[in-house]
C-alpha atoms as a PDB file:
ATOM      1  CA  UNK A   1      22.573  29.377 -34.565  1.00  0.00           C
ATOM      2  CA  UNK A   2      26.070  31.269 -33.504  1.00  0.00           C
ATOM      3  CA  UNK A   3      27.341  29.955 -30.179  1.00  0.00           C
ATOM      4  CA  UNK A   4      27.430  33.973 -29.563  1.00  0.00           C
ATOM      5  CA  UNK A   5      23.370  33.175 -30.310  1.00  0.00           C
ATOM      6  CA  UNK A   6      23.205  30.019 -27.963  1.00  0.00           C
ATOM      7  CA  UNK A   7      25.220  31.743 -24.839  1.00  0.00           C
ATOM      8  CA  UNK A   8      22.763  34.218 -25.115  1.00  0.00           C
ATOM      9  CA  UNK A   9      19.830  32.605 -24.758  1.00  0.00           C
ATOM     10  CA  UNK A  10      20.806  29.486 -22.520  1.00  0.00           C
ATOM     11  CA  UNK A  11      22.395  30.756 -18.946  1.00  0.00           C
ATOM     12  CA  UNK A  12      22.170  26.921 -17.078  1.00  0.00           C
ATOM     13  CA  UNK A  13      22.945  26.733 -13.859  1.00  0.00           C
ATOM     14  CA  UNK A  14      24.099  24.087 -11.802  1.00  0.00           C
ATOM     15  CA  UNK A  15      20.848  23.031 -10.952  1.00  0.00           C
ATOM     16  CA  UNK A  16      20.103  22.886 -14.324  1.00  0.00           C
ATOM     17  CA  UNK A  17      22.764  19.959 -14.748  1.00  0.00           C
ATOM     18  CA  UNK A  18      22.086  18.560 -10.983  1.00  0.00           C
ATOM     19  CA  UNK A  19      18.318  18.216 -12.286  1.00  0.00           C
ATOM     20  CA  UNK A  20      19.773  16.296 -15.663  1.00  0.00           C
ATOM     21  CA  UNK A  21      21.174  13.682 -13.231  1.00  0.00           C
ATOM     22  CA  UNK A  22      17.778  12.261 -12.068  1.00  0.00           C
ATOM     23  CA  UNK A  23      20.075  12.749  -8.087  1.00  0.00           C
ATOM     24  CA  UNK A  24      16.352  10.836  -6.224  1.00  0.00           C
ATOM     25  CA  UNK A  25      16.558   8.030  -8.756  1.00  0.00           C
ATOM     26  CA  UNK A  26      20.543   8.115  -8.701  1.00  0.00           C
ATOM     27  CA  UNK A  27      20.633   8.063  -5.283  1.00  0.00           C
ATOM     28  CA  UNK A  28      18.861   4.682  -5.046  1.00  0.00           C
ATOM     29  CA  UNK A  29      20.902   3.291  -7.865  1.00  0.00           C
ATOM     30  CA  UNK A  30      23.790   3.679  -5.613  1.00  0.00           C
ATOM     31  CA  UNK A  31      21.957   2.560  -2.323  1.00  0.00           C
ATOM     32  CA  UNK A  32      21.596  -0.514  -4.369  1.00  0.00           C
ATOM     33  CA  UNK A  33      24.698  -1.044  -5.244  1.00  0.00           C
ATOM     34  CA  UNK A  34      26.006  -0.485  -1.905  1.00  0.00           C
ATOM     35  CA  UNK A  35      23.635  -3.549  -1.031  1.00  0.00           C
ATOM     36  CA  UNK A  36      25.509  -5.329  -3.724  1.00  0.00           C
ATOM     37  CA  UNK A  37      29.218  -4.467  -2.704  1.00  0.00           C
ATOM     38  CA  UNK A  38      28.078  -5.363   1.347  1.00  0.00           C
ATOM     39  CA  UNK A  39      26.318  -8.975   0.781  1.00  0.00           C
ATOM     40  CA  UNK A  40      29.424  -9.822  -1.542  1.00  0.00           C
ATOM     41  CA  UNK A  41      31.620 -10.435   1.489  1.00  0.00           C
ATOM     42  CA  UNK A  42      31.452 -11.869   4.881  1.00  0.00           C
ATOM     43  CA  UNK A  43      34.068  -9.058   6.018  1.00  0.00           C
ATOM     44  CA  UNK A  44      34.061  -5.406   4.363  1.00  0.00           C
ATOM     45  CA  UNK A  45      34.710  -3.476   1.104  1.00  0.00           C
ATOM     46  CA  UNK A  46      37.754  -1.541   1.151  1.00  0.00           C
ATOM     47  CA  UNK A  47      37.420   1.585   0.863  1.00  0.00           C
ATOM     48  CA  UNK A  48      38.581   2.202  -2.229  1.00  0.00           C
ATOM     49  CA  UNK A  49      35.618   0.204  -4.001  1.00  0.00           C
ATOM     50  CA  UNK A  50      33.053   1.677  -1.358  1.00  0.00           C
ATOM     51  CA  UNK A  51      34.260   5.200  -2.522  1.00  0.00           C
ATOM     52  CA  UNK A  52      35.732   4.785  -6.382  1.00  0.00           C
ATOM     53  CA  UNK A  53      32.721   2.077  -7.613  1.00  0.00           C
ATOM     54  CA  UNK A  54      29.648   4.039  -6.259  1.00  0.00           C
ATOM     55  CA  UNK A  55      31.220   6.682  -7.716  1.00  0.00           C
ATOM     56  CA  UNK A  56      31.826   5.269 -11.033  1.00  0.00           C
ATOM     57  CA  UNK A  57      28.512   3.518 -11.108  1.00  0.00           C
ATOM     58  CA  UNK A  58      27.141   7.025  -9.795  1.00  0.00           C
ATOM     59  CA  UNK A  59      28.152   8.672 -12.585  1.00  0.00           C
ATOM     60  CA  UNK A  60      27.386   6.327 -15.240  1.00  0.00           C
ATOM     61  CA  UNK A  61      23.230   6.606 -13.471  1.00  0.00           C
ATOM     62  CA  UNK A  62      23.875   9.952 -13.904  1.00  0.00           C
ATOM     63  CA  UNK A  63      25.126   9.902 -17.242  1.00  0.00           C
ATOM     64  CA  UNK A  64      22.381   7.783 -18.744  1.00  0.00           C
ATOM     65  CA  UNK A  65      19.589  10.353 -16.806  1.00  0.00           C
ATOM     66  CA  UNK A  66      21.194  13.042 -18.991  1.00  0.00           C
ATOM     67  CA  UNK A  67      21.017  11.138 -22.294  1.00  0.00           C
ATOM     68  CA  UNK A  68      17.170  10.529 -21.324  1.00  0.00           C
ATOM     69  CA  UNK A  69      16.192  13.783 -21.024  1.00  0.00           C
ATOM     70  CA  UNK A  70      18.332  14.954 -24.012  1.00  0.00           C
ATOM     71  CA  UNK A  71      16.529  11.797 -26.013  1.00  0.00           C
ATOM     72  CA  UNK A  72      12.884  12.564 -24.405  1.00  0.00           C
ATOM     73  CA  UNK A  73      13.333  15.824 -24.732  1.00  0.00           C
ATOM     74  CA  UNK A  74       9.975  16.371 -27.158  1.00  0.00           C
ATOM     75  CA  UNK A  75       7.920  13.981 -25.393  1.00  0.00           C
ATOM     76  CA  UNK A  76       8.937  15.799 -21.791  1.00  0.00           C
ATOM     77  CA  UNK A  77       7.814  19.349 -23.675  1.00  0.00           C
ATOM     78  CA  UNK A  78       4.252  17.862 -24.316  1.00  0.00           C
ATOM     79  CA  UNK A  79       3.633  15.832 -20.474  1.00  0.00           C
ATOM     80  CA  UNK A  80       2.582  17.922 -17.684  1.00  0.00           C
ATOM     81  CA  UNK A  81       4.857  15.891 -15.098  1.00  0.00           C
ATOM     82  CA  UNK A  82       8.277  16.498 -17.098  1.00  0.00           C
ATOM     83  CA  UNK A  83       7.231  19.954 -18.376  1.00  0.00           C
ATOM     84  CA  UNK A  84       9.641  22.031 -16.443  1.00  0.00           C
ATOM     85  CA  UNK A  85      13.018  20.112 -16.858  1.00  0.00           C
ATOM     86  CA  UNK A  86      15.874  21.805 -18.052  1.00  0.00           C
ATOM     87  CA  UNK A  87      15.221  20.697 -21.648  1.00  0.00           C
ATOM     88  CA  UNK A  88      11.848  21.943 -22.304  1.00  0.00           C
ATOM     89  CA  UNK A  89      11.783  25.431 -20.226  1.00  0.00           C
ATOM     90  CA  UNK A  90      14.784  26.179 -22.650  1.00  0.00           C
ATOM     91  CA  UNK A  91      17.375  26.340 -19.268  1.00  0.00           C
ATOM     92  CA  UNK A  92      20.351  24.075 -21.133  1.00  0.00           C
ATOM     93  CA  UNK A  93      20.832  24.054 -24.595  1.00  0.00           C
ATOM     94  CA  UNK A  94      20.336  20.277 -26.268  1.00  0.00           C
ATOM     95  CA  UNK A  95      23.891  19.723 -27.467  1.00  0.00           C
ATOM     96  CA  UNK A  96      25.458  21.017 -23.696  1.00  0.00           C
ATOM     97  CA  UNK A  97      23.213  18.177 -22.434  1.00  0.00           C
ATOM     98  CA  UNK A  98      24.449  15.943 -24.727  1.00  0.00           C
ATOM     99  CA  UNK A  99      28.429  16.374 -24.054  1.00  0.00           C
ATOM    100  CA  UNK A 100      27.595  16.556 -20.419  1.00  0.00           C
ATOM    101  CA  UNK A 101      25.995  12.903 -20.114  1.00  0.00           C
ATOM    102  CA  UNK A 102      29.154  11.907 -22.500  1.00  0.00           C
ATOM    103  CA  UNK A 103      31.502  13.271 -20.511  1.00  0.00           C
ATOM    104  CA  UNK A 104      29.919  11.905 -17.130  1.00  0.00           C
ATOM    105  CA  UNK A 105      30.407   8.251 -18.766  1.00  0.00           C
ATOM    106  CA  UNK A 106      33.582   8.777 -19.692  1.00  0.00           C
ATOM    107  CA  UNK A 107      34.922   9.752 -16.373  1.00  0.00           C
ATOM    108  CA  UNK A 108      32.652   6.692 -14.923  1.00  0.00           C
ATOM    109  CA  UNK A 109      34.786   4.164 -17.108  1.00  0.00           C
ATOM    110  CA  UNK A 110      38.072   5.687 -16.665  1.00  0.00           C
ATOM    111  CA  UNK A 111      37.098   5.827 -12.912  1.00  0.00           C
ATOM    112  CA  UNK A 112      35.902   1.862 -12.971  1.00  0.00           C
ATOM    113  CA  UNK A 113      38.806   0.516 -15.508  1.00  0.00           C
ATOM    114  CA  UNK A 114      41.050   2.355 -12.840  1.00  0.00           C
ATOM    115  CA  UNK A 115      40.268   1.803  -9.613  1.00  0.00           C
ATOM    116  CA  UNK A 116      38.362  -0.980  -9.976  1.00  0.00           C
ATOM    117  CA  UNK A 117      38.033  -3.612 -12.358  1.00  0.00           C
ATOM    118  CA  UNK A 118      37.174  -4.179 -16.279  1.00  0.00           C
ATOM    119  CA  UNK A 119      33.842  -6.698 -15.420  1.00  0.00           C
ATOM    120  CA  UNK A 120      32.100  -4.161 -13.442  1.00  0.00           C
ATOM    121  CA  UNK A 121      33.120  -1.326 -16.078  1.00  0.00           C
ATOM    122  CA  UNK A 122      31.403  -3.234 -19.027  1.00  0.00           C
ATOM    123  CA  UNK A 123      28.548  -3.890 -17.089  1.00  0.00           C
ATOM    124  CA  UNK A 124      27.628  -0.639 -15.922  1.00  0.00           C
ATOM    125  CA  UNK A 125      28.235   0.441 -19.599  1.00  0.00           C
ATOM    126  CA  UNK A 126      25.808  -1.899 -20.675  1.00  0.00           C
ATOM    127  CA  UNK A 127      23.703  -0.845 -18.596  1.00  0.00           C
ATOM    128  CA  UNK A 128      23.826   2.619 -19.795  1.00  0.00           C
ATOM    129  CA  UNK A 129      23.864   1.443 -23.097  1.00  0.00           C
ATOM    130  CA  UNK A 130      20.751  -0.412 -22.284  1.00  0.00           C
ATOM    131  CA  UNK A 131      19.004   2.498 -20.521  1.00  0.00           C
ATOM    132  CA  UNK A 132      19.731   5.112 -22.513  1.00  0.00           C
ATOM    133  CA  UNK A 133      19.655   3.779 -25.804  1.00  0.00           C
ATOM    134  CA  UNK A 134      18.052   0.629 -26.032  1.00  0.00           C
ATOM    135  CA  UNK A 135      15.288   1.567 -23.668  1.00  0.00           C
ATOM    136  CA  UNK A 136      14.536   5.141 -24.151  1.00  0.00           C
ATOM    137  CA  UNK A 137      15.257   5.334 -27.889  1.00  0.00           C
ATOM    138  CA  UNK A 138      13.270   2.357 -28.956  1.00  0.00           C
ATOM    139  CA  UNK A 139      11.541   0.026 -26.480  1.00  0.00           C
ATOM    140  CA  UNK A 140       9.812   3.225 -25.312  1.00  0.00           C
ATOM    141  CA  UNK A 141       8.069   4.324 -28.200  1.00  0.00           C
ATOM    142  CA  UNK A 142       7.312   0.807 -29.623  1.00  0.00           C
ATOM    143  CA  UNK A 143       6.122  -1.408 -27.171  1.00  0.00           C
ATOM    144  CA  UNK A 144       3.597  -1.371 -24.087  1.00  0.00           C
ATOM    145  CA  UNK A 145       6.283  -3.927 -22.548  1.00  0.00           C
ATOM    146  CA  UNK A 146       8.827  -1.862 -22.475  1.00  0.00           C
ATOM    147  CA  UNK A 147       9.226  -1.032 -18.655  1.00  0.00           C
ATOM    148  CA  UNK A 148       9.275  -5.075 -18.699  1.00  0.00           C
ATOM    149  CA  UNK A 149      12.324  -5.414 -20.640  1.00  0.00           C
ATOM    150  CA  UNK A 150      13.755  -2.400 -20.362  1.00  0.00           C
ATOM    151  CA  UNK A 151      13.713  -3.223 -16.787  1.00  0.00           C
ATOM    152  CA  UNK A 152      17.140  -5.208 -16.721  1.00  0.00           C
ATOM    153  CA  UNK A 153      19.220  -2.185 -17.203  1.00  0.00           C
ATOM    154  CA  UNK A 154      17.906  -0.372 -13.336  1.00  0.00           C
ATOM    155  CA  UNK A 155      18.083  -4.029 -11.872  1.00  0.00           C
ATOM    156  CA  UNK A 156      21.511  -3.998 -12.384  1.00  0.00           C
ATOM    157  CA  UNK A 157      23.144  -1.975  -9.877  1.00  0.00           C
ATOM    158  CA  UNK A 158      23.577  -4.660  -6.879  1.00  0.00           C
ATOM    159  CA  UNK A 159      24.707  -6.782  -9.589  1.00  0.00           C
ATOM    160  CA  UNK A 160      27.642  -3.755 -10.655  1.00  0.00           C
ATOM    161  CA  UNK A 161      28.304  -3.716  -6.853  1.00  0.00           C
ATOM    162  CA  UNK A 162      28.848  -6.939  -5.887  1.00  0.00           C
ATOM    163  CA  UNK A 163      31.104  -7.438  -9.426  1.00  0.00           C
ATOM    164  CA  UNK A 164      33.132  -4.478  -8.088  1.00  0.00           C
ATOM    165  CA  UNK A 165      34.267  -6.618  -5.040  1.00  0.00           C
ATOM    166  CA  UNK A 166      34.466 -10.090  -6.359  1.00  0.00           C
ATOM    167  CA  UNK A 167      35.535  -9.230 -10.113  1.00  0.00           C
ATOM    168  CA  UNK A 168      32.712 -11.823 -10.966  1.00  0.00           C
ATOM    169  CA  UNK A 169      28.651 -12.588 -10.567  1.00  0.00           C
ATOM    170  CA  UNK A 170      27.256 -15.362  -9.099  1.00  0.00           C
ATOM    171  CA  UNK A 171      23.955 -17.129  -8.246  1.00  0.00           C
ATOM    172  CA  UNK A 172      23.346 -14.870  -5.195  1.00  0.00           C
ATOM    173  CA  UNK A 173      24.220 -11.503  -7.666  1.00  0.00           C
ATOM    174  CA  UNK A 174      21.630 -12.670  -9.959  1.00  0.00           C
ATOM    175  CA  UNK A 175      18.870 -12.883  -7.283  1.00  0.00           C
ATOM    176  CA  UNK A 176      18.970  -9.088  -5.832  1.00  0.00           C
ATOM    177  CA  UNK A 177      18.853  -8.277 -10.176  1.00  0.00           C
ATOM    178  CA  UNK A 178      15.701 -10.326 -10.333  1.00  0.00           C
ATOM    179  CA  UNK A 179      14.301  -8.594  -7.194  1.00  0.00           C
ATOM    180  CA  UNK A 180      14.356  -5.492  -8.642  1.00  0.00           C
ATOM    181  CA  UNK A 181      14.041  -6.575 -12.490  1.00  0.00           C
ATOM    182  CA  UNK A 182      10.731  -7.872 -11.065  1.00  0.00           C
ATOM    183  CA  UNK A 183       9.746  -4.933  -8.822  1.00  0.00           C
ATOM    184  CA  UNK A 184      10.229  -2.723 -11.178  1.00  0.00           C
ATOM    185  CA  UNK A 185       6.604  -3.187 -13.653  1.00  0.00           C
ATOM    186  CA  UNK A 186       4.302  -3.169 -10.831  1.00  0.00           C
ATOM    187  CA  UNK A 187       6.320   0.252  -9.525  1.00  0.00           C
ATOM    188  CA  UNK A 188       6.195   2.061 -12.805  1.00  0.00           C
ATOM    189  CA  UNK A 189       2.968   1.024 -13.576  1.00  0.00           C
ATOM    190  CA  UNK A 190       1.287   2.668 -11.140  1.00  0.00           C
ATOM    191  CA  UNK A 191       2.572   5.823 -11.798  1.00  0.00           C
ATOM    192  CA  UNK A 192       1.707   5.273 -15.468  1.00  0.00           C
ATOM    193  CA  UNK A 193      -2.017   5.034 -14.438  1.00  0.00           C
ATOM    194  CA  UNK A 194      -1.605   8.051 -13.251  1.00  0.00           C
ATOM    195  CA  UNK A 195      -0.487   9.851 -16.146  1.00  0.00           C
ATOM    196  CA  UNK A 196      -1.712   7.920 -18.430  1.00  0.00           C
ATOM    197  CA  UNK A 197      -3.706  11.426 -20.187  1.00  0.00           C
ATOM    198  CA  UNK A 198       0.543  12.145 -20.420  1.00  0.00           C
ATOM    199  CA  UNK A 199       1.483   9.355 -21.915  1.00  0.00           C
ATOM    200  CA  UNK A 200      -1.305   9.211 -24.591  1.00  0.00           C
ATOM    201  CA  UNK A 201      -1.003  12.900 -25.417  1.00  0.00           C
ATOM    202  CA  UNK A 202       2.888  11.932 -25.950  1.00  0.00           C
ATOM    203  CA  UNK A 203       2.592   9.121 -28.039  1.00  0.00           C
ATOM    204  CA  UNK A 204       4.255   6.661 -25.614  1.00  0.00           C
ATOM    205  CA  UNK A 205       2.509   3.302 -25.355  1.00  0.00           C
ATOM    206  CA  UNK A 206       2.531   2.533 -22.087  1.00  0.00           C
ATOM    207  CA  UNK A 207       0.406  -0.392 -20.715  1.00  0.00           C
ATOM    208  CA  UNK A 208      -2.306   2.131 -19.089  1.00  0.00           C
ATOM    209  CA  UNK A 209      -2.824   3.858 -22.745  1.00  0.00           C
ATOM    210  CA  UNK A 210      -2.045   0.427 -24.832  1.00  0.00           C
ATOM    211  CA  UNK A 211      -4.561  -2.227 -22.611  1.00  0.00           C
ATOM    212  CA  UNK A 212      -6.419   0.171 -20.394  1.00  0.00           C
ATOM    213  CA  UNK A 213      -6.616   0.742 -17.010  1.00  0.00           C
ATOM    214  CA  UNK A 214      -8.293  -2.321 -15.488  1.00  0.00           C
ATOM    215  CA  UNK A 215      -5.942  -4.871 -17.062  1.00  0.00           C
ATOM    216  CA  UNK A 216      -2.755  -2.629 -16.143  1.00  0.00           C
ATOM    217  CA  UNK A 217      -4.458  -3.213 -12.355  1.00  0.00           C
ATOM    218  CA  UNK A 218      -4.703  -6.847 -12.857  1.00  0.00           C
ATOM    219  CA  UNK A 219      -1.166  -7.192 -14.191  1.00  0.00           C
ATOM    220  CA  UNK A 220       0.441  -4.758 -10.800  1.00  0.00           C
ATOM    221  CA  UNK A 221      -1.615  -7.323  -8.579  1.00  0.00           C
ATOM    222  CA  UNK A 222      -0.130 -10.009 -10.631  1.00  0.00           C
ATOM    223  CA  UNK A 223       3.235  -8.904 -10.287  1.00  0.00           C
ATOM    224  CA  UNK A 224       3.019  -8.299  -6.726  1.00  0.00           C
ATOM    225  CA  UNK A 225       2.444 -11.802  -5.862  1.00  0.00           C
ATOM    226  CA  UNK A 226       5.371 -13.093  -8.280  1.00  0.00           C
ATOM    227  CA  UNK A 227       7.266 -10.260  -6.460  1.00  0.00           C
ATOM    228  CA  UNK A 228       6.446 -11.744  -3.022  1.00  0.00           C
ATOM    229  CA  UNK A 229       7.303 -14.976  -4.351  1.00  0.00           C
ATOM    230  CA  UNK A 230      10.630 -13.674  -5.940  1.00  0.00           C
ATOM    231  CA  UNK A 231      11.513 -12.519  -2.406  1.00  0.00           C
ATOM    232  CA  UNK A 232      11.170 -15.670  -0.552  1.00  0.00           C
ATOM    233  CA  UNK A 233      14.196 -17.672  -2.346  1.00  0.00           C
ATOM    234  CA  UNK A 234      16.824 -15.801  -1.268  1.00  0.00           C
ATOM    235  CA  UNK A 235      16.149 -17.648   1.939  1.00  0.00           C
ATOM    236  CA  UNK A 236      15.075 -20.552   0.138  1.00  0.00           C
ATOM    237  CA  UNK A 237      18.623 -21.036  -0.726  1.00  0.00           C
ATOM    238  CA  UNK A 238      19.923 -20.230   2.393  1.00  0.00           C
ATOM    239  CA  UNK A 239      21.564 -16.796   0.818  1.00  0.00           C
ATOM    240  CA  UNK A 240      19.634 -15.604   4.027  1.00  0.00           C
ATOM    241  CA  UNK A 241      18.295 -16.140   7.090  1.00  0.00           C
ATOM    242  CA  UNK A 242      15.192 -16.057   9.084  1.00  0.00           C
ATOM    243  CA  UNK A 243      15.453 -11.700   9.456  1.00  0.00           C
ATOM    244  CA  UNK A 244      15.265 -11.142   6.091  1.00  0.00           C
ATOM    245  CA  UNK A 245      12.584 -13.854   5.882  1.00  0.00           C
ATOM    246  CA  UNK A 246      10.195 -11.613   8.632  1.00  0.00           C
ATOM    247  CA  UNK A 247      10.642  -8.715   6.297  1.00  0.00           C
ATOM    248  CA  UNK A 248      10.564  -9.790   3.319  1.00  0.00           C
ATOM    249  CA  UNK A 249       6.459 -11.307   4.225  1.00  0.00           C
ATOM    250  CA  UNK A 250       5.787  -8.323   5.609  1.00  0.00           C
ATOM    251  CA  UNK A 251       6.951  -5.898   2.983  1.00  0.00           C
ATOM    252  CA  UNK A 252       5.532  -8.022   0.592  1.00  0.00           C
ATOM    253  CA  UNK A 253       2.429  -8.652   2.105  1.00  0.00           C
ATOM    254  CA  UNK A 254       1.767  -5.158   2.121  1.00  0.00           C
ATOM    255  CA  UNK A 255       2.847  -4.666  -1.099  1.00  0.00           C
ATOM    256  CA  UNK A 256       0.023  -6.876  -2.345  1.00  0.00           C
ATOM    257  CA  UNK A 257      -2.839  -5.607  -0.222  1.00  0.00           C
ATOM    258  CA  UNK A 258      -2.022  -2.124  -1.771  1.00  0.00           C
ATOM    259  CA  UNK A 259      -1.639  -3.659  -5.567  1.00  0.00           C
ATOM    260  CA  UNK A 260      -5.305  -5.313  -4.395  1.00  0.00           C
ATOM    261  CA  UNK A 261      -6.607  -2.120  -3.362  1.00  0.00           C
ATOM    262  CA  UNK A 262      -5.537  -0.603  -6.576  1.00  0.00           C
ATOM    263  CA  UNK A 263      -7.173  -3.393  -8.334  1.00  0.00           C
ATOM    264  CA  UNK A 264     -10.422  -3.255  -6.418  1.00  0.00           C
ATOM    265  CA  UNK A 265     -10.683   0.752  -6.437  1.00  0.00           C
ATOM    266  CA  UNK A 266     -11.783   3.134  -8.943  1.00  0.00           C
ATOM    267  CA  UNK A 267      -9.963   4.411 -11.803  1.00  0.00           C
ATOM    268  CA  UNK A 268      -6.653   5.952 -10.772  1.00  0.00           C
ATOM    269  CA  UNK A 269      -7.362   5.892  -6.775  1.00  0.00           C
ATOM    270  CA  UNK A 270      -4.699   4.397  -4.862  1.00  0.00           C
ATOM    271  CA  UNK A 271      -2.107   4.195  -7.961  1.00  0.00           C
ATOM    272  CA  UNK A 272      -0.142   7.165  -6.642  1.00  0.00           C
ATOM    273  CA  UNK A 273      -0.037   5.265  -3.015  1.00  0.00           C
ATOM    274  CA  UNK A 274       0.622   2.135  -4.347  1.00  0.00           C
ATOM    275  CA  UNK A 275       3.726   3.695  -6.069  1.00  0.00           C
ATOM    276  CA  UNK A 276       4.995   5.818  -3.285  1.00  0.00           C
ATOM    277  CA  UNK A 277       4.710   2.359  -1.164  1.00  0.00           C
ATOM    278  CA  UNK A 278       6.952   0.338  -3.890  1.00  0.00           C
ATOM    279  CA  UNK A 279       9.720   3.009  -3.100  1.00  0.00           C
ATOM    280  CA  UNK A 280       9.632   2.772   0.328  1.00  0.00           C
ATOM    281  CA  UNK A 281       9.378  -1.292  -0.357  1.00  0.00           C
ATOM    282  CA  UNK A 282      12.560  -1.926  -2.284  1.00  0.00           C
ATOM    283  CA  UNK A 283      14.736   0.563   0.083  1.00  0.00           C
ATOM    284  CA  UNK A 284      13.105  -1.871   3.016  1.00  0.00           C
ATOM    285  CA  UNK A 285      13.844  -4.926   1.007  1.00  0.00           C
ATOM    286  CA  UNK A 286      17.605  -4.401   1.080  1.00  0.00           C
ATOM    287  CA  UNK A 287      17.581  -2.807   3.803  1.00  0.00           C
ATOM    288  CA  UNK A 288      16.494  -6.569   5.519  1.00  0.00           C
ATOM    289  CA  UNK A 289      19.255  -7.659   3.449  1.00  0.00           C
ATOM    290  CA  UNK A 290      21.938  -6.138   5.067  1.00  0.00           C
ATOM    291  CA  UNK A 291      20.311  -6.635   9.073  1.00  0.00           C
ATOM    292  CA  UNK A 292      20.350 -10.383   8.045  1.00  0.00           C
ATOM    293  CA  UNK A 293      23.529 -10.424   6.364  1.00  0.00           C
ATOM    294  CA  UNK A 294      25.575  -8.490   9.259  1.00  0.00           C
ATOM    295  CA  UNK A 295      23.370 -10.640  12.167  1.00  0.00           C
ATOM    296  CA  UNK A 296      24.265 -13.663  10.931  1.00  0.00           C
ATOM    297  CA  UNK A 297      28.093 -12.284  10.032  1.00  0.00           C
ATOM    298  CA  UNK A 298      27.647 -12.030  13.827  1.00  0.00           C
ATOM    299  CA  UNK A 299      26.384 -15.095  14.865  1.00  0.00           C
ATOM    300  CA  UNK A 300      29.172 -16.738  13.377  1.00  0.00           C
ATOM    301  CA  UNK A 301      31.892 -14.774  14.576  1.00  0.00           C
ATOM    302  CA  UNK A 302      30.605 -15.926  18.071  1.00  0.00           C
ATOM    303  CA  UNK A 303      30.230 -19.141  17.411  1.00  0.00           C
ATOM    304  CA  UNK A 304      33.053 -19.028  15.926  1.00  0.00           C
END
């Protein structure tokens, strides 16, 4: 095909690319990361991290959304839910997807080896790479646990942010990844009972289509008590205090009576709640992460 041909038939628009950016899953990515950058110090980022790393990690979400939909690009034609992307409805041709996620990763290192610092560029590249490629291209099609392992590339944002302050990772670092390397089965799972019909008509094993329904259930129910459990040793190592304590129970409390309620209810009933409640769960989760962190910031500064 000419490019004459191509220019022709493909008029994108910027919503076009803005869609190719995944900007709802982005934007957490980066509220994540902010987490990260804040906990990493008992003062304040300067600006110039707070600005130039969420944009760099930013970008480099953005950059492995694109290379997602350019890679699922056949399996988004066939599902109902990713039907009307820019890929399938024929809005943005294939290869101008391509050398747009390229180009956002590019500026995303140059932006990170700049202004910030060479740790926290590798490991947002790595996590591209292991987005992206790793997960999309193969765990995807080959295994029913691969929202399991494939998880460790979306846990790492706080990790990215707190890197970008300190140049390094610690213990602390480590424990908001495993928060949200955790979180993330029992949140993707329940959308996958939901679309499971997708999923199979695709060709992707996911859990729902691989083990059925009832044991995906059992294993959301199962992760939502390791979750709760997960959440409870921040404080246990005194990373935080009694705040984040209060909400952590509570969010996770509720995040088990609606994995339970999942578990004990028909078919698909409740999955769609249960997933829209895992959103709102993690933003709350760090959210009580930063009230304790700046409370007891405050505390000290008056005792001090």
């Amino acid at each position: 095909m000419s490019i004459l041909a191509i220019s022709d038939r493909y008029v994108p628009s910027w919503r076009h690319y803005f869609t190719l950016c995944k900007p709802k899953v982005v934007l957490l990515i980066v509220f994540t990361a902010v987490v990260g950058m804040l906990l990493a110090t008992e003062s304040f980022p300067s600006w110039q991290v707070l600005v130039f790393g969420n944009l760099g990690i930013g970008l480099a979400a953005a950059s492995g959304a694109a290379i997602n939909h350019w890679v699922d690009q056949r399996i988004d034609a066939v599902m109902e839910r990713t039907q009307a992307r820019p890929l399938p409805t024929g809005g943005i041709h294939p290869m101008a997807a391509l050398v747009f996620a390229l180009v956002l990763c590019m500026l995303s290192m140059v932006i990170l080896l700049v202004f910030i610092n060479v740790l926290t560029a590798l490991l947002t590249l790595l996590s591209v790479i292991g987005y992206a490629v790793i997960y999309t291209v193969y765990l995807k099609r080959s295994t029913p646990h691969n929202i399991v392992l494939g998880g460790a590339a979306g846990a790492a944002p706080p990790v990215l942010g707190w890197a970008a302050v300190t140049g390094s990772v610690n213990m602390d670092a480590l424990l908001l990844f495993l928060i949200i390397f955790v979180w993330t089965p029992p949140h993707f799972w329940a959308l996958a009972i939901r679309r499971r019909d997708d999923y199979a008509k695709a060709g992707v094993p996911m859990l729902p289509v691989t083990h059925g329904i009832a044991f995906t259930k059992g294993q959301i129910f199962l992760y939502s008590l390791l979750l709760l459990v997960v959440t409870l040793v921040p404080f246990v190592v005194n990373m935080t205090g009694e705040i984040y304590l209060a909400g952590a129970l509570g969010l996770g409390i509720m995040f088990v009576y609606h994995a339970w309620k999942l578990y004990r209810g028909k078919a698909d009933e409740h999955a769609m709640k249960t997933f829209a409640y895992s959103i709102f769960y993690l933003n709350g989760i760090f959210a009580f992460l930063l009230l304790d962190h700046y409370a007891r910031d405050f505390v000290r500064t008056l005792m001090a």
